[in-house]
PDB file of N, CA and C in Angstrom:
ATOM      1  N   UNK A   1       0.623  10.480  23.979  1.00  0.00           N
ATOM      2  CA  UNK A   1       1.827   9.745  23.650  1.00  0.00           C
ATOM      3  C   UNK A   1       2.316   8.988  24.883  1.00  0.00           C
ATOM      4  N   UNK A   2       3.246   7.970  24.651  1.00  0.00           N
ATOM      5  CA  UNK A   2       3.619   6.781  25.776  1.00  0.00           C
ATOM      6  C   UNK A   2       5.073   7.022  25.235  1.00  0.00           C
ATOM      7  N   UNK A   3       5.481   7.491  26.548  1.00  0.00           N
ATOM      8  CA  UNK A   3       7.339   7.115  26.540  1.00  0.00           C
ATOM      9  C   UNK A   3       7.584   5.624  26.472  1.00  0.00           C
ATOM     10  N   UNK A   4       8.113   5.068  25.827  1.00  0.00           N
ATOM     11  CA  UNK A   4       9.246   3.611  25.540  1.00  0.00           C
ATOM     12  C   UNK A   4      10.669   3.666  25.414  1.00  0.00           C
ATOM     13  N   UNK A   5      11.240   2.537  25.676  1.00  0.00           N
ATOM     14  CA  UNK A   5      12.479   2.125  25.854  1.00  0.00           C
ATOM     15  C   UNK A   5      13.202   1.030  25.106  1.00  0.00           C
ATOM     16  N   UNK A   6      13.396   0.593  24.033  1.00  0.00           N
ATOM     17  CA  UNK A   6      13.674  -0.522  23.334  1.00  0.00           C
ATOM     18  C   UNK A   6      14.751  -1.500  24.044  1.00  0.00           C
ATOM     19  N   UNK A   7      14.111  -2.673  24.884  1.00  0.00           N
ATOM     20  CA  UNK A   7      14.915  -3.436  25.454  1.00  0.00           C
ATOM     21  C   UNK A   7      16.008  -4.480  24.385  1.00  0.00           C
ATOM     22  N   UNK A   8      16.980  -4.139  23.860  1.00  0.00           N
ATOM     23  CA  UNK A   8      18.282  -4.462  23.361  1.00  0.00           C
ATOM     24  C   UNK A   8      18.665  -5.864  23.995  1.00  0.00           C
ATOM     25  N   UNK A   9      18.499  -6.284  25.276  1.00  0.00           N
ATOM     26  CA  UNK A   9      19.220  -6.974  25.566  1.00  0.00           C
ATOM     27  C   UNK A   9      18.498  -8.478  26.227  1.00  0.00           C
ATOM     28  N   UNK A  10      17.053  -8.347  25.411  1.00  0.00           N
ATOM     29  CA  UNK A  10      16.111  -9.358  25.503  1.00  0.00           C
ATOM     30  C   UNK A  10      16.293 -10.001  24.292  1.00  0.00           C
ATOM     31  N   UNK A  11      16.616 -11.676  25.198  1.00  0.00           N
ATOM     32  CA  UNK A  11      16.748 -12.445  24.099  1.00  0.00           C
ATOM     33  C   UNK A  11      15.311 -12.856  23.728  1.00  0.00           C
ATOM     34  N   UNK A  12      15.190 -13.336  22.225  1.00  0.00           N
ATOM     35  CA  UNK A  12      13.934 -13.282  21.634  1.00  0.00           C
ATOM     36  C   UNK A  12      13.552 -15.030  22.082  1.00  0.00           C
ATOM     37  N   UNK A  13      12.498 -15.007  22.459  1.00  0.00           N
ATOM     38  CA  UNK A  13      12.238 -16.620  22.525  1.00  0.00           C
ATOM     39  C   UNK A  13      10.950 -16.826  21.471  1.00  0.00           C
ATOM     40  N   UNK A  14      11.307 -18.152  21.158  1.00  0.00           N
ATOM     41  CA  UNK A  14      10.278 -18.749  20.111  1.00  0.00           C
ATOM     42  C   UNK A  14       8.865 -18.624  20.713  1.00  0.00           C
ATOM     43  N   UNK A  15       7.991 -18.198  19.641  1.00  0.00           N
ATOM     44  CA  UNK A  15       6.193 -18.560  20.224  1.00  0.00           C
ATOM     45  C   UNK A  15       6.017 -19.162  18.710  1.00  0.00           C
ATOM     46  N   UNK A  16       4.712 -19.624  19.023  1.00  0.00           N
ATOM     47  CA  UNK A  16       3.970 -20.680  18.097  1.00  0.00           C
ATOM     48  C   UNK A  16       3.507 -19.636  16.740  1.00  0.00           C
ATOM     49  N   UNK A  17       2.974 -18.264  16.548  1.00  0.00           N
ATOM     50  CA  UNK A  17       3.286 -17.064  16.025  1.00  0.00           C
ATOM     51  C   UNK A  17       3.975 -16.823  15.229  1.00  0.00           C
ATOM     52  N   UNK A  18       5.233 -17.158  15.148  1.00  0.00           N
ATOM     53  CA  UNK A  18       6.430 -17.407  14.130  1.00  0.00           C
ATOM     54  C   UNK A  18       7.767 -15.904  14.588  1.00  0.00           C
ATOM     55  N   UNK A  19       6.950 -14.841  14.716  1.00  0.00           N
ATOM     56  CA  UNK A  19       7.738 -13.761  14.819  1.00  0.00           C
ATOM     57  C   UNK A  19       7.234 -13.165  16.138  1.00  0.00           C
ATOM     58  N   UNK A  20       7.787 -11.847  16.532  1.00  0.00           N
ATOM     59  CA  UNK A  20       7.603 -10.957  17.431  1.00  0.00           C
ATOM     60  C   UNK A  20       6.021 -10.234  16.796  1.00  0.00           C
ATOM     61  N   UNK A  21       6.010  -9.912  15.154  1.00  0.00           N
ATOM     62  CA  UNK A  21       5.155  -8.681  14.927  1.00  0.00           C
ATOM     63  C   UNK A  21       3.812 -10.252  14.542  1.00  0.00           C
ATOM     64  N   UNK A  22       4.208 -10.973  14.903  1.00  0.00           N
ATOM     65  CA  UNK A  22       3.008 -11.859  14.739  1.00  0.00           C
ATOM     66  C   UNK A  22       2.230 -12.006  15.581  1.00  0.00           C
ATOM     67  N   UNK A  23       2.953 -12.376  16.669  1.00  0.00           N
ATOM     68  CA  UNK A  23       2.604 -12.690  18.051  1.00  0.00           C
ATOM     69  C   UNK A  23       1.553 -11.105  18.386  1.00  0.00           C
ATOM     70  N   UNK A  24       2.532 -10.233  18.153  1.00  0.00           N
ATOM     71  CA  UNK A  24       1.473  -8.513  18.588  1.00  0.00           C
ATOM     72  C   UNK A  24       0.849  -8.049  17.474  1.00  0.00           C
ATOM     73  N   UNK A  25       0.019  -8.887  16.526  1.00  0.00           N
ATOM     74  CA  UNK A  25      -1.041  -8.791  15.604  1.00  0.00           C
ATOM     75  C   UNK A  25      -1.862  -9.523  16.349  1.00  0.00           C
ATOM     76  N   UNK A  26      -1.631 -10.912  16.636  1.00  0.00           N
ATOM     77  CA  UNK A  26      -2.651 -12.023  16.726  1.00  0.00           C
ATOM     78  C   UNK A  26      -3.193 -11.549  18.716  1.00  0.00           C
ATOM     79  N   UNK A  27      -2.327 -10.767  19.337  1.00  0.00           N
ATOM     80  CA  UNK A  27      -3.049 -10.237  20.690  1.00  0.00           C
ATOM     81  C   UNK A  27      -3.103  -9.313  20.823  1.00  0.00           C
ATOM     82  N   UNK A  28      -2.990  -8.390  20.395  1.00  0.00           N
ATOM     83  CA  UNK A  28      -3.263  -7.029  20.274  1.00  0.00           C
ATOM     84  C   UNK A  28      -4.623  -6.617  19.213  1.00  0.00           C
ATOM     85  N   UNK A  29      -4.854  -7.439  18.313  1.00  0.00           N
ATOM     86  CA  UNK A  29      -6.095  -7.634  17.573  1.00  0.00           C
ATOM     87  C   UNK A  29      -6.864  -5.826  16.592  1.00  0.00           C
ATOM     88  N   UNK A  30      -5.183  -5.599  16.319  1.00  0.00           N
ATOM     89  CA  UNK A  30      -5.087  -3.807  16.086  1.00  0.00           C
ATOM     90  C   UNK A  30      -4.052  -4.675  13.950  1.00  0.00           C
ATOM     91  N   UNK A  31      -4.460  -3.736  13.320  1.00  0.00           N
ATOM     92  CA  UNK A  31      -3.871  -4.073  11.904  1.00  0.00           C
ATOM     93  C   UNK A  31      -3.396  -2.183  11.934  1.00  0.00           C
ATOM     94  N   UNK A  32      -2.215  -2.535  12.209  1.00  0.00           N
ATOM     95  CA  UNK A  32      -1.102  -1.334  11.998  1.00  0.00           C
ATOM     96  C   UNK A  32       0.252  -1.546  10.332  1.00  0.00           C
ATOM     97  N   UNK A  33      -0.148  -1.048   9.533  1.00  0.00           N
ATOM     98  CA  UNK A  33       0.740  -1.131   8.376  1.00  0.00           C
ATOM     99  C   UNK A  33       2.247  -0.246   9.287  1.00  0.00           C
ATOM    100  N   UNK A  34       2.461   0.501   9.957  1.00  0.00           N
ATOM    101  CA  UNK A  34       3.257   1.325  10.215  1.00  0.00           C
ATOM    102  C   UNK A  34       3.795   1.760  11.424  1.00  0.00           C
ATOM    103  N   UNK A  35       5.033   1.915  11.583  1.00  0.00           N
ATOM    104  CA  UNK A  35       5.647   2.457  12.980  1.00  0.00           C
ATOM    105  C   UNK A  35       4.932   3.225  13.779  1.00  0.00           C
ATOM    106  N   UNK A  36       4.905   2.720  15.243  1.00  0.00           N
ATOM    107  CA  UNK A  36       4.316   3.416  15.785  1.00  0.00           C
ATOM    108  C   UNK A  36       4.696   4.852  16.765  1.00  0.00           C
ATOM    109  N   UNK A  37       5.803   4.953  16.669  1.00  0.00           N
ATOM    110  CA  UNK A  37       6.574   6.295  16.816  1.00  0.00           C
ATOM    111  C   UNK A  37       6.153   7.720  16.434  1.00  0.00           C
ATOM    112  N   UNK A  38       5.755   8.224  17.677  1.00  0.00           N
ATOM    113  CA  UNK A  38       5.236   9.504  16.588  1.00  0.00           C
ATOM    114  C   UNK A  38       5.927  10.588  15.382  1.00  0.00           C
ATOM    115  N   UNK A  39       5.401  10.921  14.516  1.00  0.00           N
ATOM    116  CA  UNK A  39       5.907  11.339  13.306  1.00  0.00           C
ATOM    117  C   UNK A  39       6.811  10.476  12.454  1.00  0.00           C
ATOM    118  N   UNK A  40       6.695   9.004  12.368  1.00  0.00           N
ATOM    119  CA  UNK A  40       7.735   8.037  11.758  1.00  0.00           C
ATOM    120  C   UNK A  40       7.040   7.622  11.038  1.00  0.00           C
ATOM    121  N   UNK A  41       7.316   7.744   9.468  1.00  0.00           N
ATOM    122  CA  UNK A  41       6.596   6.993   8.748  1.00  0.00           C
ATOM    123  C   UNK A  41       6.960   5.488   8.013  1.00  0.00           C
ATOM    124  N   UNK A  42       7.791   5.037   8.837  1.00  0.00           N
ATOM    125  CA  UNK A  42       8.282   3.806   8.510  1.00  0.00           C
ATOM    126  C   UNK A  42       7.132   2.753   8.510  1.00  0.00           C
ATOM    127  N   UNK A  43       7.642   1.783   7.258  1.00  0.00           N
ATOM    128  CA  UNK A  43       7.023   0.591   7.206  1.00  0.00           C
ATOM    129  C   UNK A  43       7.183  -0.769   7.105  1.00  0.00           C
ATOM    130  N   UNK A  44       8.958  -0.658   7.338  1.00  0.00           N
ATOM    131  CA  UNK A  44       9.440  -1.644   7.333  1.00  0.00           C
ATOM    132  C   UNK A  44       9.476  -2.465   8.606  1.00  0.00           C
ATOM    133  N   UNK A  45       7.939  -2.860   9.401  1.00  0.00           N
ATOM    134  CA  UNK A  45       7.838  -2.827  11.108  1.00  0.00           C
ATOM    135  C   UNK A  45       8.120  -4.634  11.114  1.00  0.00           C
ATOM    136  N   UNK A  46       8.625  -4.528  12.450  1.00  0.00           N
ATOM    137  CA  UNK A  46       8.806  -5.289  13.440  1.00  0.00           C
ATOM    138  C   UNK A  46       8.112  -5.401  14.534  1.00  0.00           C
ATOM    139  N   UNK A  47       7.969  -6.611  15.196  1.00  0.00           N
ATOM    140  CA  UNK A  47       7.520  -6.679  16.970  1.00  0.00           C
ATOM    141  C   UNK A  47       8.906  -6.356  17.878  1.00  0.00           C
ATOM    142  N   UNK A  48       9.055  -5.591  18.436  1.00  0.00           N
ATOM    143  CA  UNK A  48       9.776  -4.966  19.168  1.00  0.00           C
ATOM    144  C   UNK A  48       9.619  -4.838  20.550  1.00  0.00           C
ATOM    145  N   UNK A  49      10.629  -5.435  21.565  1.00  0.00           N
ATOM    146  CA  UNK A  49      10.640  -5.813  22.981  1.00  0.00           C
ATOM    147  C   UNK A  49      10.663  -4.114  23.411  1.00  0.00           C
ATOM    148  N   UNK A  50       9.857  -3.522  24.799  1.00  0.00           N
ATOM    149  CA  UNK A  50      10.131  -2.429  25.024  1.00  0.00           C
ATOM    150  C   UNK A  50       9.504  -2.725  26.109  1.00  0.00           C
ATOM    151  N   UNK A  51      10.174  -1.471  27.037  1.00  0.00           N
ATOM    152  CA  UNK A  51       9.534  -1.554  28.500  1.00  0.00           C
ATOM    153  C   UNK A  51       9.580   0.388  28.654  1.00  0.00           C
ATOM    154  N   UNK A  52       8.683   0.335  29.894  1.00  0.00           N
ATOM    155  CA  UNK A  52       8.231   1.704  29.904  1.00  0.00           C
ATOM    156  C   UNK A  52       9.440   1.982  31.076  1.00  0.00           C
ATOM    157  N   UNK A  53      10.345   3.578  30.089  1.00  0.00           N
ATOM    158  CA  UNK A  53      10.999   3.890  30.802  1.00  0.00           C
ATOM    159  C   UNK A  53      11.529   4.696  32.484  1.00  0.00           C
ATOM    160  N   UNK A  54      11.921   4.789  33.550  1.00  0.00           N
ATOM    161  CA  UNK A  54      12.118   5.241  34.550  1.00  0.00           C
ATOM    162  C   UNK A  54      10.737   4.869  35.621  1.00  0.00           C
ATOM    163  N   UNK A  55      10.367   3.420  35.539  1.00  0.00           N
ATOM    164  CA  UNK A  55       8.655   3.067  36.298  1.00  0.00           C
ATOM    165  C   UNK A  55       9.280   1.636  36.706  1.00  0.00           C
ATOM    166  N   UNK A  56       8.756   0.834  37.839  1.00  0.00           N
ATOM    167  CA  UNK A  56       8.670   0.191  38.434  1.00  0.00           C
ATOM    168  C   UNK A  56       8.097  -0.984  37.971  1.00  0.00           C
ATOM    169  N   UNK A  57       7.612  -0.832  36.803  1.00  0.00           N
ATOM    170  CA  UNK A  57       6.959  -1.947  35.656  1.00  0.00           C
ATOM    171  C   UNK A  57       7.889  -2.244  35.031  1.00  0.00           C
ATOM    172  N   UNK A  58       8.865  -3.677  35.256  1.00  0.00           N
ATOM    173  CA  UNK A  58       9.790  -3.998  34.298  1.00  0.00           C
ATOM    174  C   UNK A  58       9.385  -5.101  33.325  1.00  0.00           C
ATOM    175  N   UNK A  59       8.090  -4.988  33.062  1.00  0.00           N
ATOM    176  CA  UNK A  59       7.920  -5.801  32.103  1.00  0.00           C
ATOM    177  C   UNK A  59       8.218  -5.917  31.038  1.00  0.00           C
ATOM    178  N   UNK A  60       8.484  -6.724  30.103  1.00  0.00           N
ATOM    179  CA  UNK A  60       8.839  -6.246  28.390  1.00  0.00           C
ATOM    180  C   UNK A  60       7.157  -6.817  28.102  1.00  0.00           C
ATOM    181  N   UNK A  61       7.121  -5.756  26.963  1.00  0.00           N
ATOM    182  CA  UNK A  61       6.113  -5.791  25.893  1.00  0.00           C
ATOM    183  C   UNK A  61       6.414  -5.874  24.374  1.00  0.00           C
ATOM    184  N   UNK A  62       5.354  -6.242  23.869  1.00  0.00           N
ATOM    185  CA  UNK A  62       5.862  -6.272  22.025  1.00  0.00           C
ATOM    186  C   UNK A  62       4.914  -5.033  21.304  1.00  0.00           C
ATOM    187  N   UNK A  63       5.887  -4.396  21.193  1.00  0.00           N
ATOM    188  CA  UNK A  63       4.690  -3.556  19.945  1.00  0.00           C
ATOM    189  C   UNK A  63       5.511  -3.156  18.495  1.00  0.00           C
ATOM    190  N   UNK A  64       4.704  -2.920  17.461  1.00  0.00           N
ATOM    191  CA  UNK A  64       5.648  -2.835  16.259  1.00  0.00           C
ATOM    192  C   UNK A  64       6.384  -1.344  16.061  1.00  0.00           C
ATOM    193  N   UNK A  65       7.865  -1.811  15.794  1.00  0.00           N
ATOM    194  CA  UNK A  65       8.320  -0.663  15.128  1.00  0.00           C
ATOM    195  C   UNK A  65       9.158  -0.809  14.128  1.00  0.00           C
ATOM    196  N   UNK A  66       9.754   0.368  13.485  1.00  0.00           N
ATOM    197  CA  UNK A  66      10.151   0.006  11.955  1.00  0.00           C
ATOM    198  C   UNK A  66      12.263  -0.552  12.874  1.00  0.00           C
ATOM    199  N   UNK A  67      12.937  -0.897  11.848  1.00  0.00           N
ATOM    200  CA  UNK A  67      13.685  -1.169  11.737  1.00  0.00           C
ATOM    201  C   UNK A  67      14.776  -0.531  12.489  1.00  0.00           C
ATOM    202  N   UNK A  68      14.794   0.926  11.661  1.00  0.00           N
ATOM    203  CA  UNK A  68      15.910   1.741  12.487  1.00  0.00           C
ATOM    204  C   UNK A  68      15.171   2.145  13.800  1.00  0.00           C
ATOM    205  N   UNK A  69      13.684   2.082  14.685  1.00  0.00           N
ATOM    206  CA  UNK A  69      13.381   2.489  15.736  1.00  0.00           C
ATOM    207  C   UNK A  69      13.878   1.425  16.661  1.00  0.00           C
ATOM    208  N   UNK A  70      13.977   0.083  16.231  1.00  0.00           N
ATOM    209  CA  UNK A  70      13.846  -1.171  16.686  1.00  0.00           C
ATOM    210  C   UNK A  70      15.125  -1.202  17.615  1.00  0.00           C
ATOM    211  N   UNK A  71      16.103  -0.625  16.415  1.00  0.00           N
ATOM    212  CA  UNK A  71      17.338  -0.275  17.341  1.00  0.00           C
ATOM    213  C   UNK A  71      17.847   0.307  18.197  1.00  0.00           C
ATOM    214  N   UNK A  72      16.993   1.489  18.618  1.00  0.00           N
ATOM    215  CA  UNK A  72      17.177   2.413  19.249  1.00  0.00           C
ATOM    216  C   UNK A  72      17.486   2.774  20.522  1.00  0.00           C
ATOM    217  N   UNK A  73      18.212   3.555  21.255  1.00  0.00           N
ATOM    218  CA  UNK A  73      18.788   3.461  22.295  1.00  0.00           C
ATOM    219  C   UNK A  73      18.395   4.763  23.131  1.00  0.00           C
ATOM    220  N   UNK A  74      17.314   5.707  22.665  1.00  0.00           N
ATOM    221  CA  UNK A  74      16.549   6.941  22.832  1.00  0.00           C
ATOM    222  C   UNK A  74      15.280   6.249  23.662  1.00  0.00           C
ATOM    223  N   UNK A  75      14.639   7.385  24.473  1.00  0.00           N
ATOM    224  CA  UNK A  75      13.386   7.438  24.926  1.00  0.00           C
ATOM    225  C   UNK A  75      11.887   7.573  23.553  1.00  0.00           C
ATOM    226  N   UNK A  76      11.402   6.719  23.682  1.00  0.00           N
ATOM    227  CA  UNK A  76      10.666   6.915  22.325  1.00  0.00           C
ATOM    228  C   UNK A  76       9.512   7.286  22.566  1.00  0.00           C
ATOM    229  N   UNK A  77       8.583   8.118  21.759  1.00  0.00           N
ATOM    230  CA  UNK A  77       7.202   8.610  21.970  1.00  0.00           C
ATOM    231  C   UNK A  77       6.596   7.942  20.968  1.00  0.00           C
ATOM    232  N   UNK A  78       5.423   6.857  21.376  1.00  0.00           N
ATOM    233  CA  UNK A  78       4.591   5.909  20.640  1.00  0.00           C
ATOM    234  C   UNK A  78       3.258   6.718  21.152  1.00  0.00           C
ATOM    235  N   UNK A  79       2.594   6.221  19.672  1.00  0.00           N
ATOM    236  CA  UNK A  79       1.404   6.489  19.700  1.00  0.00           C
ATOM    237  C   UNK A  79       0.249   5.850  20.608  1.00  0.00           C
ATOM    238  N   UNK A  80      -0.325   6.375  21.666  1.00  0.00           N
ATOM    239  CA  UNK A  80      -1.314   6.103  22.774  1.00  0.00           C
ATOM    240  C   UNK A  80      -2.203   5.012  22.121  1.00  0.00           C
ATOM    241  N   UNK A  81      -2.614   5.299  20.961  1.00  0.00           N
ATOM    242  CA  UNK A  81      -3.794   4.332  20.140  1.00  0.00           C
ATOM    243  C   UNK A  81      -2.830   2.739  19.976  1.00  0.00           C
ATOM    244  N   UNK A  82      -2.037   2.740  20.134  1.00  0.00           N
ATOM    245  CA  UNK A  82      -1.187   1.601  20.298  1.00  0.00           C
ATOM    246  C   UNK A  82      -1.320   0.262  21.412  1.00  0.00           C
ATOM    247  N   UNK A  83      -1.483  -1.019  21.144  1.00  0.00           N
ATOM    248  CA  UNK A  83      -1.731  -1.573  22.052  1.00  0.00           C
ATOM    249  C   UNK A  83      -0.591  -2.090  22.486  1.00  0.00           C
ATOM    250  N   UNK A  84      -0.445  -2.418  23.614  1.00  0.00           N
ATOM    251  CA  UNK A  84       1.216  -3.415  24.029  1.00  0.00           C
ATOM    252  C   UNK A  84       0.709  -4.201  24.406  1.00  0.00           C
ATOM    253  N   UNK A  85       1.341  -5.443  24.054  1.00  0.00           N
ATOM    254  CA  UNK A  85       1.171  -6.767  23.926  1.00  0.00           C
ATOM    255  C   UNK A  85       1.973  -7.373  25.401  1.00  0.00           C
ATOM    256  N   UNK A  86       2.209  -8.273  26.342  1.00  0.00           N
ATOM    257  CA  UNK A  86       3.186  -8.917  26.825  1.00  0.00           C
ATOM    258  C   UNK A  86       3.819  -9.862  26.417  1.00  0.00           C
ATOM    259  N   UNK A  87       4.724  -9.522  26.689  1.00  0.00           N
ATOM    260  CA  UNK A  87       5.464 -10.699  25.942  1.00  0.00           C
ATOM    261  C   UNK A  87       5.964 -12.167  26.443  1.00  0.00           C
ATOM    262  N   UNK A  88       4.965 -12.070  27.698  1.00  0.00           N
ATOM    263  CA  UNK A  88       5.120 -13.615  28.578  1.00  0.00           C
ATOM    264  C   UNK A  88       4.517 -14.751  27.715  1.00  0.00           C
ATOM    265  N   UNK A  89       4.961 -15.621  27.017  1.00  0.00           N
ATOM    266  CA  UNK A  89       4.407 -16.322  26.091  1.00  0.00           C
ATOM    267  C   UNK A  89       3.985 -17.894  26.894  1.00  0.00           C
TER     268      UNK A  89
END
């Protein structure tokens, strides 16, 4: 499992992709129907800005999560088989 952080306060910028969960289909090259949170069986997913929490890597990344994870303001445990995308477009 990979601790995450749902960055809240990244504004979303346009890519050619159309969405966030587009953009981390079409580079991540992974077909995920479902949240990647462990034990979440949500499917209502999103591309979701996150950076890895308490590390020196402040990058944001996109990876999908469902709706109510998207929001989240918790340390999150994603599934390792998960790819993260960057989100430098």
């Amino acid at each position: 499992m990979i601790k995450v952080k749902v960055n809240l306060n990244n504004t979303i910028d346009k890519c050619r992709c159309g969405n966030l969960f587009s953009h981390w289909k079409k580079f991540s090259h992974q077909n995920i129907s479902g949240c990647v949170v462990k034990d979440c069986n949500g499917v209502d997913i999103e591309g979701t800005f996150v950076q890895y929490p308490n590390s020196d890597d402040k990058t944001n990344y996109i990876i999908p999560l469902c709706s109510v994870h998207a929001k989240s303001t918790e340390v999150l445990e994603v599934l390792a088989s998960c790819k993260f995308v960057s989100s430098d477009f």
